[in-house]
Structure formats: structure tokens, C-alpha cells
Protein backbone atom coordinates (compact mmCIF):
# COMPACT_ATOMS: atom_id res chain seq x y z
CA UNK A 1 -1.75 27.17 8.88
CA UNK A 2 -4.10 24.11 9.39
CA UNK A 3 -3.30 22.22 6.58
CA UNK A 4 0.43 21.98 7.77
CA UNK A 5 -0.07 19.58 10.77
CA UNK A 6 -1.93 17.57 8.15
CA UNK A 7 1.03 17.60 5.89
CA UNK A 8 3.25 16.91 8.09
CA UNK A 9 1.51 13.78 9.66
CA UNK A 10 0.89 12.56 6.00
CA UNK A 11 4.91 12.54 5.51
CA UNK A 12 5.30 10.82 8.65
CA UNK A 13 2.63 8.34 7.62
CA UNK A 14 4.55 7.62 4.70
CA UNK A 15 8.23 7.47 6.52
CA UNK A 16 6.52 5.00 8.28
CA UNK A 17 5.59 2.75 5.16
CA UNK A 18 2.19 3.42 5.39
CA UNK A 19 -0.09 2.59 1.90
CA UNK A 20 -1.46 5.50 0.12
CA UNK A 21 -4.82 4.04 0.96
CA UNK A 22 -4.14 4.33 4.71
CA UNK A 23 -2.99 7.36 4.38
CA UNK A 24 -6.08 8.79 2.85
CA UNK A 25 -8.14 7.03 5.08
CA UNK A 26 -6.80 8.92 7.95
CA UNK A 27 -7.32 12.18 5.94
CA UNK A 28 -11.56 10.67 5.31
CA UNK A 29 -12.03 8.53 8.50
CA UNK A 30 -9.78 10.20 11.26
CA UNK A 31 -10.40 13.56 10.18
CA UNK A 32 -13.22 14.04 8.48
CA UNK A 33 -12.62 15.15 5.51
CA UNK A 34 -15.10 15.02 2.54
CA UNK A 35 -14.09 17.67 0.11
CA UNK A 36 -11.97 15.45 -2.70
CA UNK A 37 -10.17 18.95 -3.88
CA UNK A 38 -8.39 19.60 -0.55
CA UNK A 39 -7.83 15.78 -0.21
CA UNK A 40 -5.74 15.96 -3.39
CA UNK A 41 -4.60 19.14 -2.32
CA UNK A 42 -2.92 17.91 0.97
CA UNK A 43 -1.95 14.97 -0.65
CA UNK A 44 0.15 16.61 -3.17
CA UNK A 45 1.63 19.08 -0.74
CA UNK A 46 2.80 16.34 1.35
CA UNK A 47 4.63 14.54 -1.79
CA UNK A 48 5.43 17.43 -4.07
CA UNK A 49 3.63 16.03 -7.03
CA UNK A 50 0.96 17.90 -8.69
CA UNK A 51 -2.67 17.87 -9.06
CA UNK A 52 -3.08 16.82 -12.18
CA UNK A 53 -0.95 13.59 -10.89
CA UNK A 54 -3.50 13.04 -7.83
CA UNK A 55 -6.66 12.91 -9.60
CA UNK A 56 -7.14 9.34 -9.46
CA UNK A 57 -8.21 10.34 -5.79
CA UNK A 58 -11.83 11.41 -6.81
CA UNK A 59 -12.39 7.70 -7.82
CA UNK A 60 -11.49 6.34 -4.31
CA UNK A 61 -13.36 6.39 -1.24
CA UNK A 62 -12.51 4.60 1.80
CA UNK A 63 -16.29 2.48 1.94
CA UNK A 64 -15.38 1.15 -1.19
CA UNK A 65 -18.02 2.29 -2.57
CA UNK A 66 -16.67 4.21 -6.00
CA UNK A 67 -14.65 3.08 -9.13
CA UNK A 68 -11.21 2.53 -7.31
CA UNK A 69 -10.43 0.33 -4.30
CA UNK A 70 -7.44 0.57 -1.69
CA UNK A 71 -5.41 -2.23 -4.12
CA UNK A 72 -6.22 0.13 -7.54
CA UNK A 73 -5.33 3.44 -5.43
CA UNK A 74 -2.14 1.87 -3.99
CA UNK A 75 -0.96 1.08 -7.26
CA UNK A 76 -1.58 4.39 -8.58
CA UNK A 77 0.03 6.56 -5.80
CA UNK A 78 2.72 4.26 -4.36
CA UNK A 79 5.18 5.20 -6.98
CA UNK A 80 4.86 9.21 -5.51
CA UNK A 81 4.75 7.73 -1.41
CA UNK A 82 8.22 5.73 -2.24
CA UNK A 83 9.79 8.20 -4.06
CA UNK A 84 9.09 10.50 -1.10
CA UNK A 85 10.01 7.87 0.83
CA UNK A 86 13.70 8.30 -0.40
């Protein structure tokens, strides 16, 4: 399956302390991606949390250019990175 490479770099992204806004920009500036569904999607695969928990997502994007910014997006999804983290 595609999606598990990306999963599995996402965890390893986050074992490594990154942010969740680095990790998402890899998922919109390193790969490409555009569709905010399967950005939630692989974002709650990676850290077992649901949809419903992710949606915050569709108000981010990495130009900055939408409601959220890296520092509001951080503070949202750090709590499910760290937990991971554990």
C-alpha cells in the first residue's frame, strides 16, 4: 500500500521530535499532497487518533495563507504527536 511508507515516515518524523506543522509540511511541500481528506487521513493513521480529532487540519496550510498557522496547528495536534511519542 502507498499510504504505508507515508505512515511510517510520519511516525519517524515524530520519534524524531518533529512539530506537527513540519510534519504536514512534508506531507504538502515534499510530497505533494493537496487533498485535505487523505492529509487527515494519513495523519490519523500514523497517530491512531480519529478524524473527527484531525479536522483542525482543513484550516492549515503550509503558505500561511488560511485561518490556522504552524504555532495554532502545533498547539492543536502536539498533544496526539507526544502521546505517540511515548
Amino acid at each position: 500500500m502507498e499510504n504505508e511508507h507515508i505512515i511510517e515516515h510520519i511516525r519517524s518524523m515524530a520519534k524524531k521530535q518533529s512539530k506537527p506543522s513540519e510534519i504536514l509540511r512534508y506531507l504538502t511541500v515534499d510530497l505533494e499532497m493537496t487533498d485535505q481528506v487523505n492529509i487527515m487521513k494519513c495523519f490519523s493513521e500514523a497517530f491512531n487518533v480519529t478524524l473527527g480529532e484531525v479536522t483542525m487540519i482543513a484550516a492549515w496550510w503550509h503558505e500561511g495563507s488560511v485561518e490556522l498557522n504552524d504555532n495554532d496547528i502545533d498547539a492543536y495536534l502536539m498533544p496526539m504527536v507526544e502521546n505517540f511519542q511515548q
